[in-house]
Protein backbone atom coordinates (compact mmCIF):
# COMPACT_ATOMS: atom_id res chain seq x y z
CA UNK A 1 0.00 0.00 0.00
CA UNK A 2 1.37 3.44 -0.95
CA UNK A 3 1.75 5.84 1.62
CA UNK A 4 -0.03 9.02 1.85
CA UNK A 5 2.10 12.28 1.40
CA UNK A 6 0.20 13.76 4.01
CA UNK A 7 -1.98 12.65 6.81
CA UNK A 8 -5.41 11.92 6.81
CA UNK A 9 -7.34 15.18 6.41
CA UNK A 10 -3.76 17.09 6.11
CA UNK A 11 -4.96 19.16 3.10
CA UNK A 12 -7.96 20.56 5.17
CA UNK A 13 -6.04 21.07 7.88
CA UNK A 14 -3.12 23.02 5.71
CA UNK A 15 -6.13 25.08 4.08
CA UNK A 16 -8.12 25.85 7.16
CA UNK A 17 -5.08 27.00 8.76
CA UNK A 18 -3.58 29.58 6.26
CA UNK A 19 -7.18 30.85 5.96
CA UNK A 20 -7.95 31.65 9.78
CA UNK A 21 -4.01 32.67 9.75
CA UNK A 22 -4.96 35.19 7.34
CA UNK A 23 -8.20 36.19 8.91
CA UNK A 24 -6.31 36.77 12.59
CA UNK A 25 -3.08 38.67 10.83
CA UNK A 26 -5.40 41.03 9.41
CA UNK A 27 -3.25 44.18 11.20
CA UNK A 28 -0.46 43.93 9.83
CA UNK A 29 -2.00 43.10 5.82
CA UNK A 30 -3.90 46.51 6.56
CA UNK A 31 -0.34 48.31 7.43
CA UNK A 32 0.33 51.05 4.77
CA UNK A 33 3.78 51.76 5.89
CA UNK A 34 6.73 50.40 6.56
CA UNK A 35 8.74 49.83 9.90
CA UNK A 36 11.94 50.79 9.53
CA UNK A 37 15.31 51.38 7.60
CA UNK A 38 15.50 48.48 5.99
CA UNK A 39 12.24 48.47 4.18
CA UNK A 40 13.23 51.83 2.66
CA UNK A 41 16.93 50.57 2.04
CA UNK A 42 16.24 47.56 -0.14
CA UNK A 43 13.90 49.37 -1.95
CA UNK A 44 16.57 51.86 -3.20
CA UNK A 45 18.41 49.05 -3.59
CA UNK A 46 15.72 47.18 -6.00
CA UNK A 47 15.53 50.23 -7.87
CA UNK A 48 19.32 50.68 -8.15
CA UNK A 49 19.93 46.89 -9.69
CA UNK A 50 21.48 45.71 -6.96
CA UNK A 51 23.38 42.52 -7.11
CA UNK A 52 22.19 39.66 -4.23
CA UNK A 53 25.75 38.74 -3.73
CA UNK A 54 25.33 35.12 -4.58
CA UNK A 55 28.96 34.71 -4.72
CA UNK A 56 29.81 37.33 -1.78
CA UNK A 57 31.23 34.59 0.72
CA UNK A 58 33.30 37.18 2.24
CA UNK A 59 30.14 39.33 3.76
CA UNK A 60 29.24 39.10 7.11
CA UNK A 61 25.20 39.21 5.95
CA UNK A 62 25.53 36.37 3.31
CA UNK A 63 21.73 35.84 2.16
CA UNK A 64 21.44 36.09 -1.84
CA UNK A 65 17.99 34.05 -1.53
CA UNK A 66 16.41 36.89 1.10
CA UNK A 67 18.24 39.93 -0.79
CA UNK A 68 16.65 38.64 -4.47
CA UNK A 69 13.25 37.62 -3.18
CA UNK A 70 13.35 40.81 -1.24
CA UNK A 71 14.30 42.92 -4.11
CA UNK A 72 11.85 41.11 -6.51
CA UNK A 73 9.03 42.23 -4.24
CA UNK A 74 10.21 45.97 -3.67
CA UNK A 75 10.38 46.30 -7.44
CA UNK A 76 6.71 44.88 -7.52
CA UNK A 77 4.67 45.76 -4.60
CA UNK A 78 6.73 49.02 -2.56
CA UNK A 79 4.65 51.80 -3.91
CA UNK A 80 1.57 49.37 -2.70
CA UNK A 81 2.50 48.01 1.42
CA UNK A 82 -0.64 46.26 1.62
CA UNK A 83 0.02 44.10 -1.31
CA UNK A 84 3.67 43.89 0.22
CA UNK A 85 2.54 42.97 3.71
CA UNK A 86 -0.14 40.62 1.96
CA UNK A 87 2.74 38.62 0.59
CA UNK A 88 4.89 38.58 3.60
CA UNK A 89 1.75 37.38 5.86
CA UNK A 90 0.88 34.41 3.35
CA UNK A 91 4.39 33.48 3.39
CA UNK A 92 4.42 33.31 7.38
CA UNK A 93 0.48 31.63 7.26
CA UNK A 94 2.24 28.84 4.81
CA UNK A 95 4.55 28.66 8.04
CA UNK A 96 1.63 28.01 9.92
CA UNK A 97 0.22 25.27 7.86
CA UNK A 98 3.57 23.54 7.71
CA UNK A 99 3.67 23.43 11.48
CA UNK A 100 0.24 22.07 11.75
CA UNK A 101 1.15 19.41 9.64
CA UNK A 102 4.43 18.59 11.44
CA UNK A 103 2.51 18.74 14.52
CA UNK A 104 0.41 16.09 13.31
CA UNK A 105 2.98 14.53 11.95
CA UNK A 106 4.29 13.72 15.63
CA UNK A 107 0.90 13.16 17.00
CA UNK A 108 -1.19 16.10 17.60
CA UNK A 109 -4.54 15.78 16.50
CA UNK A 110 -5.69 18.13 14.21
CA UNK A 111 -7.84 20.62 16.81
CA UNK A 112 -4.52 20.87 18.55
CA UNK A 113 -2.06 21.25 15.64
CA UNK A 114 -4.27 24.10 14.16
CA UNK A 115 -4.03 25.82 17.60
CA UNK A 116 -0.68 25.23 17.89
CA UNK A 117 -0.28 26.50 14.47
CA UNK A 118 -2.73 30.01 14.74
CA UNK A 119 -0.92 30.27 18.53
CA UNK A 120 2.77 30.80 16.52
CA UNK A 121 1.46 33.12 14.08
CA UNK A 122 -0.25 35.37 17.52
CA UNK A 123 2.86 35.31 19.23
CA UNK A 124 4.93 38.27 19.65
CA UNK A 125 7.54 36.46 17.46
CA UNK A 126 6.06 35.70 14.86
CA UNK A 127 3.61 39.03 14.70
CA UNK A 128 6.92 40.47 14.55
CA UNK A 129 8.83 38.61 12.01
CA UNK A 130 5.13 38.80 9.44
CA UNK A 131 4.37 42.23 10.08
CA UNK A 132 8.35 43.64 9.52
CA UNK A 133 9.28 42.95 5.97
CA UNK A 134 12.99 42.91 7.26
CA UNK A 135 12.56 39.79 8.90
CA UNK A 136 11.94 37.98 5.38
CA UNK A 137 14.84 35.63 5.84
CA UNK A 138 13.54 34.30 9.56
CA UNK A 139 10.20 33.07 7.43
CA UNK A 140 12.62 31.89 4.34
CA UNK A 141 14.78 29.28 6.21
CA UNK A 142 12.38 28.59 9.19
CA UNK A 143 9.94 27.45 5.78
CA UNK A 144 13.00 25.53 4.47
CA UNK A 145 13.06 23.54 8.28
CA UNK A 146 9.64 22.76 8.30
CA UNK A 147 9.04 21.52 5.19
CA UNK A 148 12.03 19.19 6.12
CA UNK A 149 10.25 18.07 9.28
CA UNK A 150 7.45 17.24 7.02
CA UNK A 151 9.63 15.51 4.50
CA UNK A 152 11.37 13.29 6.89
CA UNK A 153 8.08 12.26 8.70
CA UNK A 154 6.72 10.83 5.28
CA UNK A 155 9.44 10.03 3.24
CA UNK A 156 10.33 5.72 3.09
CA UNK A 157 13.93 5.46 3.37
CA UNK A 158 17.20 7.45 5.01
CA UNK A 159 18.79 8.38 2.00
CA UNK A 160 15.56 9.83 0.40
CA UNK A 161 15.67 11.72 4.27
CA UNK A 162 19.28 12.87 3.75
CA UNK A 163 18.75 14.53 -0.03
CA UNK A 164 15.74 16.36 1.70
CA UNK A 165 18.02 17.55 4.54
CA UNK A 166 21.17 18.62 2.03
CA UNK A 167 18.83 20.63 0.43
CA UNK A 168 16.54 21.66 2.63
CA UNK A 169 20.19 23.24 4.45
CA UNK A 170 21.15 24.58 1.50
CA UNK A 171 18.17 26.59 1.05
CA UNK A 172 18.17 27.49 4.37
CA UNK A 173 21.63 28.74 4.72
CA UNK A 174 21.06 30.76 1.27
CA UNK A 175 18.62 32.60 2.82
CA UNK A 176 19.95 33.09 6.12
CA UNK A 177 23.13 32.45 9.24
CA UNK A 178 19.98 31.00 11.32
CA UNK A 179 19.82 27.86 9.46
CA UNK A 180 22.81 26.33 11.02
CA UNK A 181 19.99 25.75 13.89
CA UNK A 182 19.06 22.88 11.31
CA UNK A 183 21.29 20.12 12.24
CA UNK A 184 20.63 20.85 15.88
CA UNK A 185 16.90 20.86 15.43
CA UNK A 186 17.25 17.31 13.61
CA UNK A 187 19.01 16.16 16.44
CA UNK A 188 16.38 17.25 18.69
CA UNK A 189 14.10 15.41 16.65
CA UNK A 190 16.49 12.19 16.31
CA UNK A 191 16.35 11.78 20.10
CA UNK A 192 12.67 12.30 20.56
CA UNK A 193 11.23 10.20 18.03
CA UNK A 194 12.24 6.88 18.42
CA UNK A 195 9.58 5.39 15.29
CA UNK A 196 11.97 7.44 12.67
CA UNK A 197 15.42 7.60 14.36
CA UNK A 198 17.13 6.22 10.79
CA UNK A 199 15.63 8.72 8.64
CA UNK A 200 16.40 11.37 11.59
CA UNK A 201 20.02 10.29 11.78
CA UNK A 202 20.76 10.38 7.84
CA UNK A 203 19.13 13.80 7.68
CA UNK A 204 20.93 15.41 10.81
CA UNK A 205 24.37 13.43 9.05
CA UNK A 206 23.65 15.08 5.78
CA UNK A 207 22.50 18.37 6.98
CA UNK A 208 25.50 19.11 9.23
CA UNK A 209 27.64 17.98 6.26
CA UNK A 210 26.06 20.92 4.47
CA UNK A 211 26.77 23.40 7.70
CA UNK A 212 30.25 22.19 7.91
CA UNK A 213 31.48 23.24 3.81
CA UNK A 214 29.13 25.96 4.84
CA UNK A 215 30.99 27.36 7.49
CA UNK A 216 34.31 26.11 6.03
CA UNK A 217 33.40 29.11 2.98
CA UNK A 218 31.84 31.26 5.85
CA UNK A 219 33.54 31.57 9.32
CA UNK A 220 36.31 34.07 8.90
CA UNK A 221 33.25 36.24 7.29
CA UNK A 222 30.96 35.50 10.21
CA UNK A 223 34.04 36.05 12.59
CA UNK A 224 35.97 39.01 11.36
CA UNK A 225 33.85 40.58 8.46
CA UNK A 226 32.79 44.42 9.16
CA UNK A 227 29.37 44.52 10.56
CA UNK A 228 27.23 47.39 11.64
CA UNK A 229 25.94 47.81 15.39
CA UNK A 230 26.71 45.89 18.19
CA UNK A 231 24.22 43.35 18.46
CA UNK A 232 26.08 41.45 16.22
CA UNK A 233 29.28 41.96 18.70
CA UNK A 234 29.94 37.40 19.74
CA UNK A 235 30.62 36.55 23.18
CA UNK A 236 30.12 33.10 24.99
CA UNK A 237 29.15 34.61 27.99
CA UNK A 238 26.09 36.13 26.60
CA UNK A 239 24.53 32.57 25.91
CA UNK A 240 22.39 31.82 29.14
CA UNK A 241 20.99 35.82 29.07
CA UNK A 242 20.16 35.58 25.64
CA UNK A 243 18.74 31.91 26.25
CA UNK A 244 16.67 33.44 29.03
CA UNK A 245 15.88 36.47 27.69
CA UNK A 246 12.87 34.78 24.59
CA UNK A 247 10.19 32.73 26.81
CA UNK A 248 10.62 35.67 29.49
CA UNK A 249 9.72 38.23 26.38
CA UNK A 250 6.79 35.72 25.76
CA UNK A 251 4.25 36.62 28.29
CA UNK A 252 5.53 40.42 28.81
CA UNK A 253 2.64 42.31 27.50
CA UNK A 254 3.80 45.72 27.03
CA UNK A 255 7.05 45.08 25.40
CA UNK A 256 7.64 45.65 21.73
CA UNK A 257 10.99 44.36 21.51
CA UNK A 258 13.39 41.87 23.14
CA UNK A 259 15.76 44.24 23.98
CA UNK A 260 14.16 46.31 25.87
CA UNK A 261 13.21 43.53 28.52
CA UNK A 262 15.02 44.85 31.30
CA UNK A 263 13.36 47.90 31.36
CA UNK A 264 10.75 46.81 32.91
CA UNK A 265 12.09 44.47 36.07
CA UNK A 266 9.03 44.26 38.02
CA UNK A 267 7.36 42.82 34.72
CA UNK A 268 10.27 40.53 33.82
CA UNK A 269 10.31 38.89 38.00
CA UNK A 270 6.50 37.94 37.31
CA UNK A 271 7.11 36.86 34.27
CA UNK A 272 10.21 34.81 35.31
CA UNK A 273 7.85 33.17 37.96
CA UNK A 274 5.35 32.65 35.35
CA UNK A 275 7.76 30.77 33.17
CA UNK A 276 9.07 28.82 36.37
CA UNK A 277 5.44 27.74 36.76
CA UNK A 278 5.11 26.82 33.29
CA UNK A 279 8.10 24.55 33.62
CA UNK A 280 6.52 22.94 36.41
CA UNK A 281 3.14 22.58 34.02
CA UNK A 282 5.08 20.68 31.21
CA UNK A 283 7.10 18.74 33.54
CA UNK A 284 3.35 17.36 35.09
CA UNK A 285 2.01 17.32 32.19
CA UNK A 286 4.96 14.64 30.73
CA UNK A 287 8.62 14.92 31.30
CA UNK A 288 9.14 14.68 27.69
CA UNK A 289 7.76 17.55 27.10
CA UNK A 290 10.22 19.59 29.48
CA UNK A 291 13.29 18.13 28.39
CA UNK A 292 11.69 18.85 24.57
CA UNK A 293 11.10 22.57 25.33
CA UNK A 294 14.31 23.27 26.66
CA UNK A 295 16.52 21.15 24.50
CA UNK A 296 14.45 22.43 21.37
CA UNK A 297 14.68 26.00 22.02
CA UNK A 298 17.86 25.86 22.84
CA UNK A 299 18.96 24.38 19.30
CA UNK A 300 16.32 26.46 17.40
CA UNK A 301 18.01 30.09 19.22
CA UNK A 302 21.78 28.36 18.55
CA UNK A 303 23.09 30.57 16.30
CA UNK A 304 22.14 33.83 17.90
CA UNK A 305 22.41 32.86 21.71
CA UNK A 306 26.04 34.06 21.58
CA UNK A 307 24.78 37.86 19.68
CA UNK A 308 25.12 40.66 22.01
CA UNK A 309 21.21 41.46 21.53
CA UNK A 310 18.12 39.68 21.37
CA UNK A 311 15.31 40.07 18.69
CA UNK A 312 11.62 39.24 17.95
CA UNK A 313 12.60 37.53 14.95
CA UNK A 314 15.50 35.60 15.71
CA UNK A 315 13.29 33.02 18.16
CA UNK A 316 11.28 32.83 15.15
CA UNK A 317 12.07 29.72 14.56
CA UNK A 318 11.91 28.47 18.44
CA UNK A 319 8.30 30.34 19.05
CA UNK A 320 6.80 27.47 16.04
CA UNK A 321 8.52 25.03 18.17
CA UNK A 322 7.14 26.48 21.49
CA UNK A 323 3.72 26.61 20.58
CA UNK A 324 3.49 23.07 19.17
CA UNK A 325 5.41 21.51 22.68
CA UNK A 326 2.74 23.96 24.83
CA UNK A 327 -0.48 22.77 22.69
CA UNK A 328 0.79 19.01 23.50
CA UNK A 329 1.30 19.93 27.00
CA UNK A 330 -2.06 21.54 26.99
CA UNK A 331 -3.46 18.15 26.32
CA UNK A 332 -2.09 16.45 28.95
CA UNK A 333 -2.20 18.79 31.84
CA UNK A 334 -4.89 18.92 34.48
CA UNK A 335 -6.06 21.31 37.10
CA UNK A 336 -3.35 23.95 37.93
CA UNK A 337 -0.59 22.44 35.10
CA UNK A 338 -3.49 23.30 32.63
CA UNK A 339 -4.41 26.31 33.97
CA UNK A 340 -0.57 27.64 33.67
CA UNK A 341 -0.12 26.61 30.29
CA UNK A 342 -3.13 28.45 29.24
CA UNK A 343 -2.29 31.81 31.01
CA UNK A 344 1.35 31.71 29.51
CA UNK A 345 -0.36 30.77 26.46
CA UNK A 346 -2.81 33.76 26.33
CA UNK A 347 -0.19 36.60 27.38
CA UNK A 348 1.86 35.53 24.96
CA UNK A 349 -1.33 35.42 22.42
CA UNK A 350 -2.19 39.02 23.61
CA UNK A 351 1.05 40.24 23.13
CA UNK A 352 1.52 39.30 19.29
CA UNK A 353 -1.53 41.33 19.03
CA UNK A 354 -0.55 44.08 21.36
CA UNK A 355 3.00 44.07 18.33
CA UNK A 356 0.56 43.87 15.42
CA UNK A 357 -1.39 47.22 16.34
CA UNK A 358 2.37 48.75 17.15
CA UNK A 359 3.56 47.52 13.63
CA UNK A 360 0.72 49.13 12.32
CA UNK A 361 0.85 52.37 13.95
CA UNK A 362 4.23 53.14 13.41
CA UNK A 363 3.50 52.27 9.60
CA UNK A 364 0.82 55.10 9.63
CA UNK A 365 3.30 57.26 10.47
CA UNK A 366 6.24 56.06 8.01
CA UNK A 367 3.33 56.53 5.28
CA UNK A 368 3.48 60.28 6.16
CA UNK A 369 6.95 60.67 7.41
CA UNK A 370 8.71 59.62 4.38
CA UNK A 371 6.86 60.82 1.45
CA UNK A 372 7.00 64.26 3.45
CA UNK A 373 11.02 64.28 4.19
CA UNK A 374 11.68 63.49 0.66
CA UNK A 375 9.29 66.45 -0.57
CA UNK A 376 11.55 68.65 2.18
CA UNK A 377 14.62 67.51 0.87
CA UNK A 378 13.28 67.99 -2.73
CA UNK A 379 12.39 71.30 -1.87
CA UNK A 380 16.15 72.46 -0.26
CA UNK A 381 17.69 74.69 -2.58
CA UNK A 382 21.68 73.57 -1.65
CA UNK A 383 22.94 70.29 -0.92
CA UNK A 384 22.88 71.43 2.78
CA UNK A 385 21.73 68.55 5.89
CA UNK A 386 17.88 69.40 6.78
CA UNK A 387 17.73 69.01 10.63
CA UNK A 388 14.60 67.76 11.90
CA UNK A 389 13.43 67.80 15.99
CA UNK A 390 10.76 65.74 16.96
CA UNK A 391 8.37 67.36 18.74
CA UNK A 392 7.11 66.69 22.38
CA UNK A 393 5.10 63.08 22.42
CA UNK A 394 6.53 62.44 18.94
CA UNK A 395 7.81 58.52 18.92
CA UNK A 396 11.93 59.75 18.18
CA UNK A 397 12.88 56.17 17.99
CA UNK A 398 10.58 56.07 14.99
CA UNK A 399 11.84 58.38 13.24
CA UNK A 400 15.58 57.20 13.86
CA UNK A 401 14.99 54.31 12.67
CA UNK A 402 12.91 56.05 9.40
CA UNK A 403 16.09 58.90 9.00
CA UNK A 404 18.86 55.78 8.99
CA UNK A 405 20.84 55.23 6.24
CA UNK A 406 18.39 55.58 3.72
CA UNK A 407 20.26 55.61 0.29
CA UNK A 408 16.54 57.73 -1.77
CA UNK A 409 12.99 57.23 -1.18
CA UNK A 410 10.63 58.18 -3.75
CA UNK A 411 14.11 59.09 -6.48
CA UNK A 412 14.95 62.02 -3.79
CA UNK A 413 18.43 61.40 -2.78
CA UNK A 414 18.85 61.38 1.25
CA UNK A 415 21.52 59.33 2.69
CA UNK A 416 23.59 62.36 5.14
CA UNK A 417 21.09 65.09 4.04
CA UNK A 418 18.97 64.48 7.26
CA UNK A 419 19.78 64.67 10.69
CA UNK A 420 17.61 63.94 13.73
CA UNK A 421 18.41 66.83 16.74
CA UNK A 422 17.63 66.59 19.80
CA UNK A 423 14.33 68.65 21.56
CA UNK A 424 15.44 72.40 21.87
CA UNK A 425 18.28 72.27 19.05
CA UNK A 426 18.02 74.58 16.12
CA UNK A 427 15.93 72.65 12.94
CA UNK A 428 14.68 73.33 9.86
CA UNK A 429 11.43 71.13 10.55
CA UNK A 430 9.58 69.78 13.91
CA UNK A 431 8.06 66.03 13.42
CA UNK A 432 4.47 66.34 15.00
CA UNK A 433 3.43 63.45 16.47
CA UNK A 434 1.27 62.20 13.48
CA UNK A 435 4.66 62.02 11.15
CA UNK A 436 3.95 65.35 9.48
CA UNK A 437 6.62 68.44 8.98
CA UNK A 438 6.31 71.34 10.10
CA UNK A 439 8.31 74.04 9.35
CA UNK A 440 10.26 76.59 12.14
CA UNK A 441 11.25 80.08 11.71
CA UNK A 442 15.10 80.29 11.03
């Protein structure tokens, strides 16, 4: 008897869950701006012809797949950000249906796997990686690891396993550094289920093989290549923080961003206790289920744990992962271990929406800010910097972020024209807190 490529029901399931993935993603589709820099940066880019460095193994950002996908789309859908976020958010709800099937895959039935699925795309990671068209390469190589997961599950023998793997690395790694997490995750996998450990091993075998010429082409660039901003800065030490740092984020409400955890240490003690509790939940639930969320995140965040700064995006990969262990664990549990899983499961829920509405409002304002810098600069009559102040209760790190680096938007040459002052300094312009420019007497 021939085996089915999927299981029973799998093509509903796939269907129904890139539909209601759709349907609860609707903030960030209805974004008409842009988040930041690199939006506006790759857009030039597109326009310019730039090359995506297929051959560039000396760069410390080596991602030709992300950098021509990326520029494909610019050229086609920048002028339009709905249609741009559209694409992005079906690429990341084709996430979601891989995971459901993976999930089922290892046993989830399919109420579960959907959940487990629609609770990824509504967490803070991945509301962060859909709705922030820089974070294209998280969705690119965390699609490439899935789709192996999927592959390996169905496929008869090991070496059918190990081409899928090769591959499925190579795509990966084209697309972005994160993929090395690949091997790791197979190993993960190769320990926990026991039914396919051959077609595991042969696929973790094959895909490290690919990591290792990888790195062999890549490490000097990855180790000594000229990078911008610290967070790339590598240090051992920084493992456990950064480790810690992602299921703490989780449940933390008011956050937008990793990084800025800390600020809020009342916030990050409950939610430390909250995550103690929840290990407590999976470890009644089933031991399994522990030692799988901490040895799985662990090898889905290995290649950033030792960056000097955490990210929504990077536990992209770790959050699909996360929500599949906690809808399993959700099954199991009973009394308080249920009731746990389901609070840390609803924070974190409510805080990928709480990051879709911030996406979206800081898009409103891009939509106004930039259009209206490059008419100022337009309108300059010397090649002189225009100095813009934001005004009292305007969002500043907005408009950094907007004002960096930006080669042209709109064919109006910026790059060091503009420069951000601080409240009181002498400007040409004031930012109002609704993105628009207003000019001050000089």
């Amino acid at each position: 008897m021939t085996r089915p490529a999927l299981p029973a029901g799998g093509a509903r399931l796939a269907l129904g869950v890139v539909v209601l993935a759709l349907l609860v993603q609707w903030p960030l589709i209805a974004n008409p701006g842009y988040f930041s820099h690199d939006e506006l940066q790759w857009a030039a880019f597109a326009a310019a012809g730039t090359s995506p460095g297929w051959g560039a193994f000396d760069t410390f950002q080596y991602r030709p797949l992300t950098f021509a996908l990326w520029m494909a789309l610019s050229r086609a859908l920048f002028e339009l950000p709905v249609l741009f976020h559209a694409a992005v958010v079906a690429l990341g709800s084709l996430n979601a249906a891989l995971l459901a099937l993976a999930a089922r895959g290892f046993g989830l039935p399919p109420r579960a796997s959907a959940l487990a699925a629609l609770g990824f795309v509504l967490s803070p990671f991945a509301a962060y990686a859909h709705g922030w068209v820089g974070c294209l390469a998280d969705l690119l190589w965390v699609a490439a690891a899935l789709a192996l997961a999927l592959a390996v599950q169905h496929l008869r023998r090991p070496w059918q396993a190990a081409l899928a793997a090769a591959l499925a690395t190579a795509v990966g790694l084209l697309a972005k550094e994160a993929a090395l997490a690949i091997p790791a995750l197979l190993a993960v996998a190769w320990i926990f289920d026991r039914a396919r450990r051959p077609r595991w091993l042969a696929a973790g075998l094959a895909s490290a093989a690919v990591a290792a010429l990888y790195l062999a082409l890549r490490l000097p660039a990855l180790l000594h290549a000229p990078r911008s901003g610290g967070q790339y800065t590598l240090g051992l030490a920084q493992l456990p923080l950064r480790w810690l740092e992602y299921p703490l984020f989780a449940p933390l409400v008011p956050a937008l961003e990793v990084f800025t955890l800390w600020q809020r240490p009342w916030a990050v003690a409950l939610a430390a206790l909250l995550w103690l509790a929840l290990l407590w939940a999976l470890w009644r639930s089933a031991p399994r289920l522990l030692a799988l969320w901490l040895l799985g995140s662990g090898a889905a965040l290995l290649p950033v744990l030792p960056l000097g700064a955490a990210w929504n995006h990077y536990a992209y990969g770790a959050a699909a992962l996360a929500a599949a262990v906690l809808a399993a664990g959700w099954r199991r549990a009973r009394g308080a271990a249920r009731a746990v899983i389901a609070a840390y499961a609803l924070l974190s829920v409510l805080h990928g929406l709480m990051v879709m509405l911030a996406l979206q409002r800081v898009g409103r304002l891009q939509a106004v800010f930039s259009p209206a810098l490059a008419a100022a600069v337009a309108a300059r009559p010397d090649d002189g910097v225009l100095r813009l102040r934001p005004a009292p209760g305007a969002k500043d790190w907005v408009f950094r972020r907007l004002t960096h680096d930006i080669p042209q938007y709109a064919g109006v040459a910026i790059g060091a024209r503009v420069e951000l002052v601080p409240a009181g300094a002498p400007a040409d312009y004031e930012i109002g807190r609704d993105g628009r420019l207003h000019p001050l007497p000089r």
